[in-house]
N, C-alpha and C. Protein backbone atom coordinates (compact mmCIF):
# COMPACT_ATOMS: atom_id res chain seq x y z
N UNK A 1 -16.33 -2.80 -40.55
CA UNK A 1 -15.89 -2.30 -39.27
C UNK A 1 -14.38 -2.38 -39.18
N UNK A 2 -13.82 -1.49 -38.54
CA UNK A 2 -12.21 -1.50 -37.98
C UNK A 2 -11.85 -2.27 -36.98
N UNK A 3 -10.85 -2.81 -37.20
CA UNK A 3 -10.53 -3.93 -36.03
C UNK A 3 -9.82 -2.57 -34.89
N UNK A 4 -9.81 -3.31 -33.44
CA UNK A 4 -9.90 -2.57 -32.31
C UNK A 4 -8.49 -2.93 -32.58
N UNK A 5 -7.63 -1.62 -32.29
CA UNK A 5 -5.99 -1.35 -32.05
C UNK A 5 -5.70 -2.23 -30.71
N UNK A 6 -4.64 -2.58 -30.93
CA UNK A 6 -3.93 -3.01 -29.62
C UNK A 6 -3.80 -2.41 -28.35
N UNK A 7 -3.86 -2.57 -27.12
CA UNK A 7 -3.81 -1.50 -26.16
C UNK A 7 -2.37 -1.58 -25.87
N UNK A 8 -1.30 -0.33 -25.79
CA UNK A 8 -0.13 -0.07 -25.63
C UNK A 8 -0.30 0.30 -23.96
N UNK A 9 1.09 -0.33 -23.80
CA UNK A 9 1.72 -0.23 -22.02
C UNK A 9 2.05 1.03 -22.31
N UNK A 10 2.60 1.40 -20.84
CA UNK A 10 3.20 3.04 -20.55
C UNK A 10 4.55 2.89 -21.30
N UNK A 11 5.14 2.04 -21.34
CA UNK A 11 6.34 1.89 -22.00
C UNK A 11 6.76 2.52 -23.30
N UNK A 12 5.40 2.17 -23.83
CA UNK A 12 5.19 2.36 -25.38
C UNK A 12 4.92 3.99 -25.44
N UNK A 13 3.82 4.27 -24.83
CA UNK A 13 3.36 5.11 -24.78
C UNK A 13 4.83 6.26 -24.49
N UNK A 14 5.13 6.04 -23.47
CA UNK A 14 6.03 7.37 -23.29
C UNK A 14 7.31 6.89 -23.89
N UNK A 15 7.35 5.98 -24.77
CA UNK A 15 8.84 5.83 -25.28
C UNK A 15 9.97 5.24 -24.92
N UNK A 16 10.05 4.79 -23.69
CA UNK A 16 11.53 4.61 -22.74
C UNK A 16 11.66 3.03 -22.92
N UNK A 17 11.71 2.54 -24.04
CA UNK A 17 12.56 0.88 -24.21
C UNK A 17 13.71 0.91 -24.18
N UNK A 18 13.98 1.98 -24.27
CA UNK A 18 15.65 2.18 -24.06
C UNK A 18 16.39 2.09 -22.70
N UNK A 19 15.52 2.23 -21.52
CA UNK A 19 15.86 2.18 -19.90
C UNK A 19 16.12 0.14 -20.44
N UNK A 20 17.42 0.74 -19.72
CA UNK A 20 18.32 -0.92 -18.88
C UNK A 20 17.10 -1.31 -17.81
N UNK A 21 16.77 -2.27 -17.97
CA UNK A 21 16.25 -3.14 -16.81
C UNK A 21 17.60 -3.98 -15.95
N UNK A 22 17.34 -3.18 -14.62
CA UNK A 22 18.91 -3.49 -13.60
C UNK A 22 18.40 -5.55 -13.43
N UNK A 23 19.21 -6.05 -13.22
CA UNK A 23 18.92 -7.63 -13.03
C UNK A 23 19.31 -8.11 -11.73
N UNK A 24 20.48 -6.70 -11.27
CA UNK A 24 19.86 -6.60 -9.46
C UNK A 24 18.97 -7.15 -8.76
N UNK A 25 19.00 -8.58 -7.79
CA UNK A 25 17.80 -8.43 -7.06
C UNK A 25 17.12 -7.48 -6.27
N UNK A 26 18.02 -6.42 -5.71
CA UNK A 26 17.75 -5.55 -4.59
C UNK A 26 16.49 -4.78 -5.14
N UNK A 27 16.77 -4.63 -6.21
CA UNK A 27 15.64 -3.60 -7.48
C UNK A 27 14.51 -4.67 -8.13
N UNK A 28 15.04 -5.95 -8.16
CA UNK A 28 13.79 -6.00 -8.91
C UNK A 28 12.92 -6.94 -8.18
N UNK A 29 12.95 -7.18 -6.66
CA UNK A 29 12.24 -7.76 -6.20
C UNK A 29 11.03 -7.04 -5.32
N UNK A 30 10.27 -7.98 -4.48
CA UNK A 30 9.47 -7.05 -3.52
C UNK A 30 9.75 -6.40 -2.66
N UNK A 31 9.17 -5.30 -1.53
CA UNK A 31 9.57 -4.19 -0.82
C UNK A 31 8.95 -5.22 0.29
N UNK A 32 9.85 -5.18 1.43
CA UNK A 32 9.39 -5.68 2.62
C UNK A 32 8.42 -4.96 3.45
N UNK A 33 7.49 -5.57 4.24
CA UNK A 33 6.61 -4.91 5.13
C UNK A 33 6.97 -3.70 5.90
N UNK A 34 8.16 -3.85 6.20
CA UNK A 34 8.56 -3.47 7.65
C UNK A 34 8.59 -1.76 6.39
N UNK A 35 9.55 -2.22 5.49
CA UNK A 35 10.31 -0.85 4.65
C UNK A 35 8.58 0.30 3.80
N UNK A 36 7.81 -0.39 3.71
CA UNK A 36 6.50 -0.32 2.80
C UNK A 36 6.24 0.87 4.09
N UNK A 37 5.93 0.41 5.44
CA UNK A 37 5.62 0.62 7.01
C UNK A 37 6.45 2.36 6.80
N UNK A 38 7.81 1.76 7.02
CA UNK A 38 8.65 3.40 6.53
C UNK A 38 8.05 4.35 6.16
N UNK A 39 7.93 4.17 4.70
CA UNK A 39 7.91 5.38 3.84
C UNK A 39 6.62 5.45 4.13
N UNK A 40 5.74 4.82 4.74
CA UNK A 40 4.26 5.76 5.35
C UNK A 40 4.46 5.97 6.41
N UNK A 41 5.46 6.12 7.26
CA UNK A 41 5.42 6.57 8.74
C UNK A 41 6.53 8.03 7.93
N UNK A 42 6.99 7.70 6.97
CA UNK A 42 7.88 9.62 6.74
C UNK A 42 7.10 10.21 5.96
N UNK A 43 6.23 9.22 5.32
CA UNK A 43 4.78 10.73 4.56
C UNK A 43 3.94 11.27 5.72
N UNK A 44 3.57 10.72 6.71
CA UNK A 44 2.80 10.98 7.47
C UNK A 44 4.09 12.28 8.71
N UNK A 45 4.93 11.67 9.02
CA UNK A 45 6.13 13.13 9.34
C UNK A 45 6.03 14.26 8.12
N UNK A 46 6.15 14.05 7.35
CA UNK A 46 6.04 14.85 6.04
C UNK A 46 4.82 15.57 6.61
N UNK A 47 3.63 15.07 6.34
CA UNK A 47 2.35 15.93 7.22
C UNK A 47 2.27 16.66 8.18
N UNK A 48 2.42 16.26 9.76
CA UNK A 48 2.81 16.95 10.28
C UNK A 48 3.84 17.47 10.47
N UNK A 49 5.05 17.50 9.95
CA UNK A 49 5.65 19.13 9.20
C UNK A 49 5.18 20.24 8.50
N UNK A 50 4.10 19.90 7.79
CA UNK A 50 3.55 20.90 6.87
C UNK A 50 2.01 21.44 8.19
N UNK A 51 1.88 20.30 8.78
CA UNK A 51 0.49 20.97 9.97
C UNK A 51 1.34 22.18 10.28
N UNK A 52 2.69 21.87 11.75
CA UNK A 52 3.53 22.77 12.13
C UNK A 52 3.15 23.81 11.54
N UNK A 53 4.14 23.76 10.25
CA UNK A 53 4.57 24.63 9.69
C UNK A 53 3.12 25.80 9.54
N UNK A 54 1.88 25.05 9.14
CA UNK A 54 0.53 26.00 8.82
C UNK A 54 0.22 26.73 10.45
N UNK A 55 0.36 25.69 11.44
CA UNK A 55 0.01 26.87 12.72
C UNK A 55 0.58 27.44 13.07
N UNK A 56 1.81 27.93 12.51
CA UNK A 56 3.17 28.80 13.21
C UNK A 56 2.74 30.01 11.51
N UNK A 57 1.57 29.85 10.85
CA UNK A 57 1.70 31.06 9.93
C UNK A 57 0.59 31.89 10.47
N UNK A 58 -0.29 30.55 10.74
CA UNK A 58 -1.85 31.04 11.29
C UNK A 58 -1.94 31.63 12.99
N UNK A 59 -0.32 31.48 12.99
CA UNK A 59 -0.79 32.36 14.50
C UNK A 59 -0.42 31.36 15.96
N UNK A 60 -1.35 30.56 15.57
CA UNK A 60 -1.27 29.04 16.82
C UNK A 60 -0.07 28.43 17.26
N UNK A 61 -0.07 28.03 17.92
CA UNK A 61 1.10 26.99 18.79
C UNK A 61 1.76 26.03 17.83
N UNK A 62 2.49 26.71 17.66
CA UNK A 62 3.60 26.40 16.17
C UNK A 62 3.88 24.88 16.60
N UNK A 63 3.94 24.07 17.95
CA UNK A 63 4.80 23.32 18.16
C UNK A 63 3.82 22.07 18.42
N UNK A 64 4.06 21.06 17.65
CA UNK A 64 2.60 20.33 17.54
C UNK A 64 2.98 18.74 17.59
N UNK A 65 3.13 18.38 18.87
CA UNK A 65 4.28 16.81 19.86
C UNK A 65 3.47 16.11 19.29
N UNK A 66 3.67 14.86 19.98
CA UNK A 66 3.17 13.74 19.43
C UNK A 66 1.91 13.37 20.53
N UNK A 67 1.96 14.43 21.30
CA UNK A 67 0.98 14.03 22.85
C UNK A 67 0.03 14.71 22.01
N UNK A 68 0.29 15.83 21.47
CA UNK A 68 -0.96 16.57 21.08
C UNK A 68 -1.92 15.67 20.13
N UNK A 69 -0.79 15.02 19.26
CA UNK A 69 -1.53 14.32 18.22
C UNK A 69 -2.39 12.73 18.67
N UNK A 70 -2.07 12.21 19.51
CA UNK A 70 -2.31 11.30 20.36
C UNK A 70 -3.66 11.84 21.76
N UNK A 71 -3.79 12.84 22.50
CA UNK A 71 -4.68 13.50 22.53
C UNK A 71 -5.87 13.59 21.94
N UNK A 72 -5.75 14.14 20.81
CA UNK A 72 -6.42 14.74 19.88
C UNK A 72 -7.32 12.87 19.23
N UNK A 73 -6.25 12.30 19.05
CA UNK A 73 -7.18 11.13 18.46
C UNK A 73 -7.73 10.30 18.95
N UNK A 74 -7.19 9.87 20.32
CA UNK A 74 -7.31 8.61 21.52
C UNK A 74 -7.16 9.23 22.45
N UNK A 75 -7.80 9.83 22.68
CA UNK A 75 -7.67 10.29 24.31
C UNK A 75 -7.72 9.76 25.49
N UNK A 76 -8.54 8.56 25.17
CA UNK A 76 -9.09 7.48 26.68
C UNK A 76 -7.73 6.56 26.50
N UNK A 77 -6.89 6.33 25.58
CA UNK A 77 -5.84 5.40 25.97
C UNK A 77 -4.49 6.04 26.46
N UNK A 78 -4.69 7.70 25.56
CA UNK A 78 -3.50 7.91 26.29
C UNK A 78 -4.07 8.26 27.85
N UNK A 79 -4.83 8.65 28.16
CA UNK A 79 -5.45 8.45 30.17
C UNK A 79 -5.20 7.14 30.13
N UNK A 80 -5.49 6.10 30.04
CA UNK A 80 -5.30 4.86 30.07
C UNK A 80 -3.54 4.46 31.01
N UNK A 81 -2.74 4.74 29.75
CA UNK A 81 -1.66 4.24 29.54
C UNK A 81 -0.81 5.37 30.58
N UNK A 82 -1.31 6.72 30.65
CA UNK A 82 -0.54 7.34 31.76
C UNK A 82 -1.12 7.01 33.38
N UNK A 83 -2.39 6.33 33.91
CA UNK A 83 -2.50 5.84 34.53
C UNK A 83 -1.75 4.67 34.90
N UNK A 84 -1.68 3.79 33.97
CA UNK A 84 -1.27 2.25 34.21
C UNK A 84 0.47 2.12 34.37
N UNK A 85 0.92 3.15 32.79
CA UNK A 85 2.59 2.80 33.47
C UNK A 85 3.20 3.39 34.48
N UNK A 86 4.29 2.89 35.23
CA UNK A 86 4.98 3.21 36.55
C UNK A 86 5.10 4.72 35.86
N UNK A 87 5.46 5.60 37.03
CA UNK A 87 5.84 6.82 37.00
C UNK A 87 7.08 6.94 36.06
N UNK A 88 7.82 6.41 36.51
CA UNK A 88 9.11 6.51 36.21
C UNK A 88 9.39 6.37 34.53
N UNK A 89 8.85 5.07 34.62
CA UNK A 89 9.01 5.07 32.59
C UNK A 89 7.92 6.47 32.02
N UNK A 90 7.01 6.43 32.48
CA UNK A 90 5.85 7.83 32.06
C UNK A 90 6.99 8.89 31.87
N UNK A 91 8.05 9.09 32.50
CA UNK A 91 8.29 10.50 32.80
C UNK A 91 9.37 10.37 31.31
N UNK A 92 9.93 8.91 31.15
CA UNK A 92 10.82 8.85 29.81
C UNK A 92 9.88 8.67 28.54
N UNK A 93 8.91 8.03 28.65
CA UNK A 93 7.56 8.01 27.56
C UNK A 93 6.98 9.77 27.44
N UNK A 94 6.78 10.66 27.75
CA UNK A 94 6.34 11.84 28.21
C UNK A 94 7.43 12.94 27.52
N UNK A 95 8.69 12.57 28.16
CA UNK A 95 10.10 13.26 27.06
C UNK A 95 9.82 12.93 25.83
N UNK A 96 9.47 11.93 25.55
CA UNK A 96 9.45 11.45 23.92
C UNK A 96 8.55 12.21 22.88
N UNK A 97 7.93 11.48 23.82
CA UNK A 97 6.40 12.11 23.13
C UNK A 97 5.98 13.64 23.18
N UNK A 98 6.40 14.46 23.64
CA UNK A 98 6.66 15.92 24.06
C UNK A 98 7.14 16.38 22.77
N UNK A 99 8.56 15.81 22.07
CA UNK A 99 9.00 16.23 21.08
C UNK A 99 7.99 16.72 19.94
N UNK A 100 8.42 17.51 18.80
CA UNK A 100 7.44 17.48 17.51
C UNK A 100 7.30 15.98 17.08
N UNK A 101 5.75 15.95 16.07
CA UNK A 101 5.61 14.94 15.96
C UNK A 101 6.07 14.34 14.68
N UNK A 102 6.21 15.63 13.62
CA UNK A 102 7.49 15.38 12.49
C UNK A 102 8.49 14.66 13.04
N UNK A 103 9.32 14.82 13.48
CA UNK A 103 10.79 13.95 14.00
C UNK A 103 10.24 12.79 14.60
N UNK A 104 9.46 12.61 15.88
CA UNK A 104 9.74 11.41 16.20
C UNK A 104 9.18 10.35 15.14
N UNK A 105 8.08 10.38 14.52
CA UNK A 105 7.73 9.65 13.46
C UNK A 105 8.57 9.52 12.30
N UNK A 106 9.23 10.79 11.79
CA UNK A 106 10.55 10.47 10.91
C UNK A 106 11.63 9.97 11.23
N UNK A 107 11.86 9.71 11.99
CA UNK A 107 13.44 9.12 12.44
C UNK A 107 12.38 7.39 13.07
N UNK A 108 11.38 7.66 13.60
CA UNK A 108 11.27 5.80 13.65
C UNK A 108 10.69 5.19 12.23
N UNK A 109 10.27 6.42 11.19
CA UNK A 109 10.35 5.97 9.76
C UNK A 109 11.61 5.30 8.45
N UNK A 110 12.63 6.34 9.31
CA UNK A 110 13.98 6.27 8.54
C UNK A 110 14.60 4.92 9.18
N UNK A 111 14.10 4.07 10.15
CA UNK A 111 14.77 3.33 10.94
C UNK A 111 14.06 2.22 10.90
N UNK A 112 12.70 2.12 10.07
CA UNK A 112 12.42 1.10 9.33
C UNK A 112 12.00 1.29 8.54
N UNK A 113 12.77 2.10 7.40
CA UNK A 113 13.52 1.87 5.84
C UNK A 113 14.67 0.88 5.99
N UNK A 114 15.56 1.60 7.02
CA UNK A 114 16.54 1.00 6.96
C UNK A 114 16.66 -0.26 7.46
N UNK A 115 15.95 -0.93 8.27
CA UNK A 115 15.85 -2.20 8.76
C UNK A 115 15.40 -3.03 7.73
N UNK A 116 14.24 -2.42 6.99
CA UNK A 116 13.48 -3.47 5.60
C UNK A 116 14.18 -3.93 4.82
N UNK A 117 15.41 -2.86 4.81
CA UNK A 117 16.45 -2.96 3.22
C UNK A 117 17.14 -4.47 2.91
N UNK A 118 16.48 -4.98 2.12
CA UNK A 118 16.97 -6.29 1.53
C UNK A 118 18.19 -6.94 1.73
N UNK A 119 19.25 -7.57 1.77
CA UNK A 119 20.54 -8.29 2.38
C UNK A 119 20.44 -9.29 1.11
N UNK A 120 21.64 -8.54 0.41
CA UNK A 120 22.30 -8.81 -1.12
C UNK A 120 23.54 -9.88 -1.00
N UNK A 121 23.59 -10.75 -0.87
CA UNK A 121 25.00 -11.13 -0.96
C UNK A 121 26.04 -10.88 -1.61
N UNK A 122 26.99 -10.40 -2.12
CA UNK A 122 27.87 -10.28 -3.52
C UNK A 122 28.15 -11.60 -3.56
């Protein structure tokens, strides 16, 4: 019988021993919660950008807030929550949420990337 080959890493496999390993902590440590949180709150903007974008080909109400999407999934809390808060904040919660739902989820995505980002000392 043949002895069983070694199992090779991707390393091997695609060749690249030649990539510098940076000794940077910023790079070679773990990704914080908050930053991990990010980049799935801008894939999910990423999504609904591409929803948008499909009902503004198909005809439909190109413009697709964050009420709609909130609506659409929880409906008894958003009744809930427009019952319960004062008018007044509703009417600044309501502006918000009105917007597309690409942006407001991408910009509170980009804003914890940027909060997660590690603190390097030189």
């Amino acid at each position: 019988m043949r002895p069983t080959p070694e199992p090779l890493d991707f390393a091997q496999i695609v060749g690249m021993r030649w990539l510098p390993e940076s000794g940077n902590p910023r790079y070679t440590g773990r990704m914080s919660p908050l930053r991990i949180a990010g980049f799935i709150l801008i894939a999910m903007s990423v999504l609904f950008a591409t929803a948008s974008l499909w009902f503004a080909v198909v005809g439909g109400d190109s413009h697709l807030s964050l009420y709609d999407v909130w609506l659409k999934f929880l409906p008894a809390s958003l009744n809930w929550v427009q019952q319960t808060v004062w008018s007044g904040l509703w009417t600044g919660v309501f502006t918000i949420i009105s917007l597309p739902a690409w942006s407001v989820v991408g910009i509170i995505g980009l804003i914890c990337v940027g909060l997660g980002r590690k603190k390097v000392e030189d």
